[in-house]
PDB file of N, CA and C in Angstrom:
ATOM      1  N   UNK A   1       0.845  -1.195   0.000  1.00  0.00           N
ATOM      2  CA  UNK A   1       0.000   0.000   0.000  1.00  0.00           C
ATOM      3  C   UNK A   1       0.880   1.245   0.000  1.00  0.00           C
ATOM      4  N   UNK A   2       0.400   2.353  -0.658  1.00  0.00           N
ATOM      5  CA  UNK A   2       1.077   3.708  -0.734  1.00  0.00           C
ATOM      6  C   UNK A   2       0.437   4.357   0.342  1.00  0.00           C
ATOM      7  N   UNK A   3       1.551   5.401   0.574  1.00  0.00           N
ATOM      8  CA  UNK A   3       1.098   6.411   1.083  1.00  0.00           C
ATOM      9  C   UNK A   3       0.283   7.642  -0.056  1.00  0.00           C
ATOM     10  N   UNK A   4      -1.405   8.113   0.732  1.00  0.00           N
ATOM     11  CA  UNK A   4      -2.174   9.153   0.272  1.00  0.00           C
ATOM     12  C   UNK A   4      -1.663  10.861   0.148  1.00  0.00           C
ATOM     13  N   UNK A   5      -1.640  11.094  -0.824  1.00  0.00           N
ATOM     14  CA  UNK A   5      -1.069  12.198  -0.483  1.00  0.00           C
ATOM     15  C   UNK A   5      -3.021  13.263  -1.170  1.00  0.00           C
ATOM     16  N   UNK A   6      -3.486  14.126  -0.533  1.00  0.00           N
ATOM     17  CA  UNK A   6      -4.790  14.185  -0.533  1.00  0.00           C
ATOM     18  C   UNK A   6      -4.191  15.826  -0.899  1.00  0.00           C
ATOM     19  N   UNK A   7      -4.668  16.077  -1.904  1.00  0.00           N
ATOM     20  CA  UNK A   7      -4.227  17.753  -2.416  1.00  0.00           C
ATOM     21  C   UNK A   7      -5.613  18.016  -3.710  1.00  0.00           C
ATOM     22  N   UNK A   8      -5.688  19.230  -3.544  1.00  0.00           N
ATOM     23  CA  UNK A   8      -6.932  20.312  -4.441  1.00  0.00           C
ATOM     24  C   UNK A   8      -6.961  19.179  -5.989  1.00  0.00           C
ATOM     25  N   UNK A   9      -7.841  19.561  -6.258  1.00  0.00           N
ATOM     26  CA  UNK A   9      -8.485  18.935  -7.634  1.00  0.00           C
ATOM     27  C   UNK A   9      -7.958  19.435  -9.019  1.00  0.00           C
ATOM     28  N   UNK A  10      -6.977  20.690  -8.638  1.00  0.00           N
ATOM     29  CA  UNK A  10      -6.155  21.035  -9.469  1.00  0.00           C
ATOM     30  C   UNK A  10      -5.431  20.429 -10.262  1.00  0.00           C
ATOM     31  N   UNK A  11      -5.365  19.194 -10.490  1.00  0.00           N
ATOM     32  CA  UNK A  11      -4.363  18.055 -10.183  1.00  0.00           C
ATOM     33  C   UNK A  11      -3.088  18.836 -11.798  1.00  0.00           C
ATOM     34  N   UNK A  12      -3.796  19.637 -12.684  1.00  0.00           N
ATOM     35  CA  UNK A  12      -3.293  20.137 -13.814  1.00  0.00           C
ATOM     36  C   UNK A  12      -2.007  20.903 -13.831  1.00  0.00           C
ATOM     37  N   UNK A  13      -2.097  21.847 -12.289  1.00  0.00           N
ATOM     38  CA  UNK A  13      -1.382  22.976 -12.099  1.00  0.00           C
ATOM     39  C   UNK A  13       0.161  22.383 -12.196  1.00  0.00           C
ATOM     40  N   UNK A  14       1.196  22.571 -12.233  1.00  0.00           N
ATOM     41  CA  UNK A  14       2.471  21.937 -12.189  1.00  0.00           C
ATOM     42  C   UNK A  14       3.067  23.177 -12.230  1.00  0.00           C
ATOM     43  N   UNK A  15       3.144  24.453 -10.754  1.00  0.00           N
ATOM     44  CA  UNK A  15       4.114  25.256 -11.531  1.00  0.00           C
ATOM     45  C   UNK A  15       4.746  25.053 -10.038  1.00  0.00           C
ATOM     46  N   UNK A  16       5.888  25.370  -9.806  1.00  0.00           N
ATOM     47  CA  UNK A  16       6.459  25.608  -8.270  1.00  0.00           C
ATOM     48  C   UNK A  16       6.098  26.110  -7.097  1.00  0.00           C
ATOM     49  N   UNK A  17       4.948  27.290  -7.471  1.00  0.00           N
ATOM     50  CA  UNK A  17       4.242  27.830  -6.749  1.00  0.00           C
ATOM     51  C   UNK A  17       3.427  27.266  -5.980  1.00  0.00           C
ATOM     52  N   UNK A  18       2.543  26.433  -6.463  1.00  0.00           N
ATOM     53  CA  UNK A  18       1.323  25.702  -6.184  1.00  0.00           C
ATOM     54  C   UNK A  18       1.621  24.719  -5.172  1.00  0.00           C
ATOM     55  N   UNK A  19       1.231  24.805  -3.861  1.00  0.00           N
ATOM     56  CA  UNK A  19       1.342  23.814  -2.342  1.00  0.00           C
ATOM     57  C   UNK A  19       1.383  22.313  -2.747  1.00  0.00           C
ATOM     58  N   UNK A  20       0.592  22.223  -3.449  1.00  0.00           N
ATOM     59  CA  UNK A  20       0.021  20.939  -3.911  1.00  0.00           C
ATOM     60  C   UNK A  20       1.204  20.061  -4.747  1.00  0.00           C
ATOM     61  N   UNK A  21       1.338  20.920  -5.870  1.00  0.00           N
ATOM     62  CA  UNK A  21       2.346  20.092  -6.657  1.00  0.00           C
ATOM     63  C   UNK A  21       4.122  20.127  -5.645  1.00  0.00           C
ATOM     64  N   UNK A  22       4.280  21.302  -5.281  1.00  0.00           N
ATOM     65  CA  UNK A  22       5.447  21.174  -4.573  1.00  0.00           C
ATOM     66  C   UNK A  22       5.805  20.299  -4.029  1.00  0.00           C
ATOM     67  N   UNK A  23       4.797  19.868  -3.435  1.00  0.00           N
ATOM     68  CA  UNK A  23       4.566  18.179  -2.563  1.00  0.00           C
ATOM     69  C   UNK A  23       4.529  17.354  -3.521  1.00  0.00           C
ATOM     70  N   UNK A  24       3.624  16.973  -3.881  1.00  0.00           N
ATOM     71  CA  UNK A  24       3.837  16.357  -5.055  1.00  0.00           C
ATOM     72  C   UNK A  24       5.312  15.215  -6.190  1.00  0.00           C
ATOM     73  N   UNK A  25       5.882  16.918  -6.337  1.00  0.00           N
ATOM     74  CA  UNK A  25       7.127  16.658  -7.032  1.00  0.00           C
ATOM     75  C   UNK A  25       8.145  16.307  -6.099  1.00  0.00           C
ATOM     76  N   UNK A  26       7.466  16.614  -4.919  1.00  0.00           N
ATOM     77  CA  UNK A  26       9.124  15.857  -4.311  1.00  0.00           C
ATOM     78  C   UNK A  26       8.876  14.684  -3.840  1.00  0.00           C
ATOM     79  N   UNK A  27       7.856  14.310  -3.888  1.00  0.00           N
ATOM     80  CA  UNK A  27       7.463  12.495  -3.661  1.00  0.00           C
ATOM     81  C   UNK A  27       7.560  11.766  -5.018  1.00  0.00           C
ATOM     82  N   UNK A  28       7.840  12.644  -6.367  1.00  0.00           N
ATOM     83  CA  UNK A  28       8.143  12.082  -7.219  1.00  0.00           C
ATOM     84  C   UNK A  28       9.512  11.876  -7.521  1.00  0.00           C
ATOM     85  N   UNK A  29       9.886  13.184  -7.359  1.00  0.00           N
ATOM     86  CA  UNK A  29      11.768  13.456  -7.444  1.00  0.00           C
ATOM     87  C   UNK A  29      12.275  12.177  -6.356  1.00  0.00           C
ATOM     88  N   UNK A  30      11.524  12.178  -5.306  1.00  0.00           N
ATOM     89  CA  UNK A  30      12.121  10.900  -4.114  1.00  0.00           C
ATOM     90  C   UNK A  30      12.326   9.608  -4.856  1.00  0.00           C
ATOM     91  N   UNK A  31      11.009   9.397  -5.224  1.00  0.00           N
ATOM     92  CA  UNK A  31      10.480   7.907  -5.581  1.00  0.00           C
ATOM     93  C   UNK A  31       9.866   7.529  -4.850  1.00  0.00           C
ATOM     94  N   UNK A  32       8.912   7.871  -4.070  1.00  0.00           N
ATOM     95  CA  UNK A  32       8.276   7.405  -3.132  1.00  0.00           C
ATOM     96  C   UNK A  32       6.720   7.121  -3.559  1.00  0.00           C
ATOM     97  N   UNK A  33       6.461   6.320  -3.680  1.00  0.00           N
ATOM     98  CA  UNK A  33       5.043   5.044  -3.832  1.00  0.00           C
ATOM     99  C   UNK A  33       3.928   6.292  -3.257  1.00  0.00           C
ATOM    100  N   UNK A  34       3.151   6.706  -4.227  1.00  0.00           N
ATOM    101  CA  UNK A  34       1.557   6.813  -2.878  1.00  0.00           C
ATOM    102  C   UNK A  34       0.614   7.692  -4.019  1.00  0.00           C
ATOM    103  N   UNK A  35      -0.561   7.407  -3.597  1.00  0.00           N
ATOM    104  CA  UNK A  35      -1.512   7.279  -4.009  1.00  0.00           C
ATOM    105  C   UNK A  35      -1.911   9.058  -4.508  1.00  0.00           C
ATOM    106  N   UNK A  36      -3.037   9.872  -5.293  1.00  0.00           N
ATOM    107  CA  UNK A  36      -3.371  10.963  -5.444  1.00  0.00           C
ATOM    108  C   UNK A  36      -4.227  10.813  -4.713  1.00  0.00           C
ATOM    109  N   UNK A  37      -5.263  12.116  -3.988  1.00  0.00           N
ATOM    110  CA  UNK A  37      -6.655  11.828  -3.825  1.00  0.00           C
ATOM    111  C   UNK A  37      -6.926  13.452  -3.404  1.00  0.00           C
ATOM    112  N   UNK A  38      -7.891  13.273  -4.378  1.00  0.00           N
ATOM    113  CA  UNK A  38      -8.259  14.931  -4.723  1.00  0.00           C
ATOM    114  C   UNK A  38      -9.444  15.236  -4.060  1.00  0.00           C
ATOM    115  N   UNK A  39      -9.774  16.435  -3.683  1.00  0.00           N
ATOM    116  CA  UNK A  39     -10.960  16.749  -3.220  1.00  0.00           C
ATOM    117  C   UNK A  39     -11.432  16.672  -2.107  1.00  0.00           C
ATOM    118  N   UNK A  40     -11.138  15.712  -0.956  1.00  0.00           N
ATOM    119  CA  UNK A  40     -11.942  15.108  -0.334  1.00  0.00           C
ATOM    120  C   UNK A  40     -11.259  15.958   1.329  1.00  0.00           C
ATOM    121  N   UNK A  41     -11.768  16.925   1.128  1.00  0.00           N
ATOM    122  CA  UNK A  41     -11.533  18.292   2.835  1.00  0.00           C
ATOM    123  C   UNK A  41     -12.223  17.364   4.186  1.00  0.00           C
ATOM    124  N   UNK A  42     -13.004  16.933   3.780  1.00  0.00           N
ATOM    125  CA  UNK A  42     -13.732  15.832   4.901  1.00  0.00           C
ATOM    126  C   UNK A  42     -12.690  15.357   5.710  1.00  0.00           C
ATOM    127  N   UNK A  43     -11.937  14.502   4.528  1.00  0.00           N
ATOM    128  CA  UNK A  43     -11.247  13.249   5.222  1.00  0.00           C
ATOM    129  C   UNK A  43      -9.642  13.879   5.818  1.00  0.00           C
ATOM    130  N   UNK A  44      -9.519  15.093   4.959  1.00  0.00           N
ATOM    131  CA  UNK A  44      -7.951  16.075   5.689  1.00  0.00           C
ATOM    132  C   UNK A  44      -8.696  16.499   7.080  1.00  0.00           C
ATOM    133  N   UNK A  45      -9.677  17.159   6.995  1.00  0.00           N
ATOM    134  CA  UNK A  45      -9.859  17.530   8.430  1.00  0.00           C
ATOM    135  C   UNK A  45      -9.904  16.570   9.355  1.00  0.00           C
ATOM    136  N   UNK A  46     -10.806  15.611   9.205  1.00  0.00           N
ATOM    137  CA  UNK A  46     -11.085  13.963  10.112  1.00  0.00           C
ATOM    138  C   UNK A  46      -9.598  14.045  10.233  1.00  0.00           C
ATOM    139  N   UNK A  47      -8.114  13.985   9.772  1.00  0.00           N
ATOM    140  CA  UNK A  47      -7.410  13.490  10.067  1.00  0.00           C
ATOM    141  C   UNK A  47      -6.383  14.056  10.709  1.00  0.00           C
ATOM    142  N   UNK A  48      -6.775  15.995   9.943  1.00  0.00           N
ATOM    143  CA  UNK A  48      -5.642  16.355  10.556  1.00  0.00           C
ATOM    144  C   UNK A  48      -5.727  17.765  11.851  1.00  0.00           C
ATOM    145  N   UNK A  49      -7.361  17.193  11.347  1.00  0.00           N
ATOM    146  CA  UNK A  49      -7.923  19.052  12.511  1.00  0.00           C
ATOM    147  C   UNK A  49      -8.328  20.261  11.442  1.00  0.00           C
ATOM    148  N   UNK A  50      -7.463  19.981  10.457  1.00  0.00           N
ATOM    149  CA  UNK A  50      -8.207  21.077   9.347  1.00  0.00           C
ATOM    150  C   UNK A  50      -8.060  21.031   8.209  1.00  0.00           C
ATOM    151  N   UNK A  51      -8.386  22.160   7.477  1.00  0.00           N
ATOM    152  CA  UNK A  51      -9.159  21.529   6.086  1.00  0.00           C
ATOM    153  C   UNK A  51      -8.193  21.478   4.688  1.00  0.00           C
ATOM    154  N   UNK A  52      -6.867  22.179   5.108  1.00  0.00           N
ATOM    155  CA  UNK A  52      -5.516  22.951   3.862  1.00  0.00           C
ATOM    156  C   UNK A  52      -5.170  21.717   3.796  1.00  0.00           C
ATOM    157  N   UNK A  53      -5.070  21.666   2.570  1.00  0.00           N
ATOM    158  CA  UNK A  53      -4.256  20.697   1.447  1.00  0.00           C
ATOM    159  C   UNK A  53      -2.496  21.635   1.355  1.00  0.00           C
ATOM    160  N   UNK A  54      -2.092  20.947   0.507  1.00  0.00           N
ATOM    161  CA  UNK A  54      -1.825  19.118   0.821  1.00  0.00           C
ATOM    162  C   UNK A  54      -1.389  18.565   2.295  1.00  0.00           C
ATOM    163  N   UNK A  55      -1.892  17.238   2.459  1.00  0.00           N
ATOM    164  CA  UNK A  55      -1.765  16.578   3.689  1.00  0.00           C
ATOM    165  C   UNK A  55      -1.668  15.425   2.884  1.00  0.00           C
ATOM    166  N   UNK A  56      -0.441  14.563   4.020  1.00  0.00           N
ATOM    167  CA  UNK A  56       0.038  13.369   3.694  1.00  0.00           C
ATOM    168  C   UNK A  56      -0.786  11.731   4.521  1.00  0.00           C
ATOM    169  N   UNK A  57      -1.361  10.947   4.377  1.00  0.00           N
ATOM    170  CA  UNK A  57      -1.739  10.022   5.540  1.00  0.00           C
ATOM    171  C   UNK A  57      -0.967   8.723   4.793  1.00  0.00           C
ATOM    172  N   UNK A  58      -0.205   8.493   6.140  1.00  0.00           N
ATOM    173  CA  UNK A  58       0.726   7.373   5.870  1.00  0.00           C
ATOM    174  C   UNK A  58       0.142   6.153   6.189  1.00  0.00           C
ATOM    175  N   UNK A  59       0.969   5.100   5.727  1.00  0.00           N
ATOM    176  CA  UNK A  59       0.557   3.557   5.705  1.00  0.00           C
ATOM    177  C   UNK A  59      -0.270   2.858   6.264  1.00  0.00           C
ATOM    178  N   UNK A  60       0.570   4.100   8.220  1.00  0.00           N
ATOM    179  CA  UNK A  60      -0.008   3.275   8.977  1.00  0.00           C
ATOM    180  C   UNK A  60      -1.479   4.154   9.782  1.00  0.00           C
ATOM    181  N   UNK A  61      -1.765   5.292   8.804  1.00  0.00           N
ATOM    182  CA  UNK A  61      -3.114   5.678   9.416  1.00  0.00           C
ATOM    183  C   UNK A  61      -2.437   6.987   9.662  1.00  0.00           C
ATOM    184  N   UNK A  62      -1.385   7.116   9.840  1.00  0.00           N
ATOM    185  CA  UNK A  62      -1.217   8.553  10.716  1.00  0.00           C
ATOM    186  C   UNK A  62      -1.416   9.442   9.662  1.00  0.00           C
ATOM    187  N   UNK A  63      -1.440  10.822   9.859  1.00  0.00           N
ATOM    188  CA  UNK A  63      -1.325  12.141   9.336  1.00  0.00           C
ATOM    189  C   UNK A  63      -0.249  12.357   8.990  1.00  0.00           C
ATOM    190  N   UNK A  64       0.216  13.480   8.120  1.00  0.00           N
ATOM    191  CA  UNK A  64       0.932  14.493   8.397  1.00  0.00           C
ATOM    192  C   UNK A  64       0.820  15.664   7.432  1.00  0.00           C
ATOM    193  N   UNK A  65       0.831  17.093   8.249  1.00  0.00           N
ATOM    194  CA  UNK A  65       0.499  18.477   7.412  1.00  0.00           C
ATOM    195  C   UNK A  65       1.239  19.628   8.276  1.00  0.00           C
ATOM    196  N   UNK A  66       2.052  20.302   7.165  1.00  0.00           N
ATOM    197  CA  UNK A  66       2.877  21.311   7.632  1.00  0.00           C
ATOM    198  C   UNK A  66       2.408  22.234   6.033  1.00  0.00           C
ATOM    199  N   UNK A  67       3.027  23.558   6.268  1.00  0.00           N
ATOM    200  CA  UNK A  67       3.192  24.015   5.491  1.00  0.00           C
ATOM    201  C   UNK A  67       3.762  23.554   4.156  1.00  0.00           C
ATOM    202  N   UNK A  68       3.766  23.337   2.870  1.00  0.00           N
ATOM    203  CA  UNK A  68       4.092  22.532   1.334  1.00  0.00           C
ATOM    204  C   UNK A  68       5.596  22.792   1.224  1.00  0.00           C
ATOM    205  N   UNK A  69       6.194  23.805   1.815  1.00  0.00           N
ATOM    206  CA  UNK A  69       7.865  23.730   1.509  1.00  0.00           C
ATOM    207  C   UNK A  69       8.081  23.450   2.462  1.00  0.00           C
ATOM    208  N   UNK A  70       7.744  23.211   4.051  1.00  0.00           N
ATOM    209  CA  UNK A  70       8.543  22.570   5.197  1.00  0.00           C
ATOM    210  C   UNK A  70       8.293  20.968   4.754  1.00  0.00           C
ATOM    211  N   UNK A  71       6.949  20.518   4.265  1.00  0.00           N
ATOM    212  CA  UNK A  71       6.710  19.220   3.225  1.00  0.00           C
ATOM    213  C   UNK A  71       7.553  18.653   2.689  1.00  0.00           C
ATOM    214  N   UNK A  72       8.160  19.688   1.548  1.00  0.00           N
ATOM    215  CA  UNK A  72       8.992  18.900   0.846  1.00  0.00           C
ATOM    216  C   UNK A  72      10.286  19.307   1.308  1.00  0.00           C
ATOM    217  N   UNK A  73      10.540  20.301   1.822  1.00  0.00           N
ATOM    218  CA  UNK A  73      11.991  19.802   2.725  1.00  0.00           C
ATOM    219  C   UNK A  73      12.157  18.508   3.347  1.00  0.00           C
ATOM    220  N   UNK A  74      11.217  18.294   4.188  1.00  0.00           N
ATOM    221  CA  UNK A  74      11.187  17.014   4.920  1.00  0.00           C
ATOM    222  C   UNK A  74      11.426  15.293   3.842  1.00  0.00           C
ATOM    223  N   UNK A  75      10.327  15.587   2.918  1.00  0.00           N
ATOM    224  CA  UNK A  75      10.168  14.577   1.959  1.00  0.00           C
ATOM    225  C   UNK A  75      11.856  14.672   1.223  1.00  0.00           C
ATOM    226  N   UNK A  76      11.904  15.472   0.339  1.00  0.00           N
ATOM    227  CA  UNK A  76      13.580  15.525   0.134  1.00  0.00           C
ATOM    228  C   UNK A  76      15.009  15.181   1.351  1.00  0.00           C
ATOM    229  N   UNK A  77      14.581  15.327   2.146  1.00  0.00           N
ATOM    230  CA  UNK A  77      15.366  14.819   3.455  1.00  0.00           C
ATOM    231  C   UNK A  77      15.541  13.717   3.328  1.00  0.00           C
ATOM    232  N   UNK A  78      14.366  12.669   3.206  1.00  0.00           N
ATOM    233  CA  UNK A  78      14.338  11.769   3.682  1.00  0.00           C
ATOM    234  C   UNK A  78      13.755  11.405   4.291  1.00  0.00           C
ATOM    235  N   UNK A  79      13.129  12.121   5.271  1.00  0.00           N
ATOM    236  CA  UNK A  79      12.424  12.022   6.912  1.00  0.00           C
ATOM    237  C   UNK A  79      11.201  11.991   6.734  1.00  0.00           C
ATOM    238  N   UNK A  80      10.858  11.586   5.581  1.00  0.00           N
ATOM    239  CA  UNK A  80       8.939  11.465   5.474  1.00  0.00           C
ATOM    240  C   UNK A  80       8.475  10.307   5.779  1.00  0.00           C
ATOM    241  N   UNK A  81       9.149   9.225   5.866  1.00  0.00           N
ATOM    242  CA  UNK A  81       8.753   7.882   6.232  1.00  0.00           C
ATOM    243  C   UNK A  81       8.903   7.299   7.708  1.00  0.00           C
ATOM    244  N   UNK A  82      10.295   7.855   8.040  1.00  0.00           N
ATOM    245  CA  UNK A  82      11.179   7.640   9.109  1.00  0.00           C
ATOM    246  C   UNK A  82      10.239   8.115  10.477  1.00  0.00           C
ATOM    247  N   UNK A  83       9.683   9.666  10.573  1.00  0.00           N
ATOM    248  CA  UNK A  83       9.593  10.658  11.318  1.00  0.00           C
ATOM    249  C   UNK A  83       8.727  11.581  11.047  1.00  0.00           C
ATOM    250  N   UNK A  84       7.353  10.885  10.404  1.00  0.00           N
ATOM    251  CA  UNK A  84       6.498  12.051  10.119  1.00  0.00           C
ATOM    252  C   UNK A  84       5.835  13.488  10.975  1.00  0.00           C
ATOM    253  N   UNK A  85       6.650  13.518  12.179  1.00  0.00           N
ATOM    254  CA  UNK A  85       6.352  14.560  12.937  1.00  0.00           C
ATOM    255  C   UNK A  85       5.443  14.928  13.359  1.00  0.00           C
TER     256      UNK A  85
END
């Protein structure tokens, strides 16, 4: 199973700017396995207290949501699997 990465319906946008893809591209640049899932504010809040995309929910159920460049700092680190914070 992948990890969800749950971001805006935008799914088109691809510029650097955009929270969403920033994340995104660095779970791609990583190589890291996980799923899209667009739209669904319900299930970010249920998980994380509130409603801003992108938010990550890992393997094992947990959360995780920071700001999209402390995101992919972390994800480029390394530390997205290890230490989701």
């Amino acid at each position: 199973m992948a990890i969800n990465l749950h971001r805006c319906s935008r799914q088109w946008v691809k510029i650097g700017a955009h929270p969403c893809w920033k994340v995104e591209k660095a779970l791609i640049d990583q190589g890291i396995e996980y799923d899209r899932v667009a739209g669904d504010r319900d299930a970010v809040e249920a998980g994380t207290g509130q409603r801003k995309y992108p938010s990550i929910q890992l393997e094992d159920g947990t959360w995780y949501r920071e700001e999209s460049k402390d995101m992919a700092k972390r994800i480029r680190e390394g530390r997205l699997l290890g230490d989701p914070g």
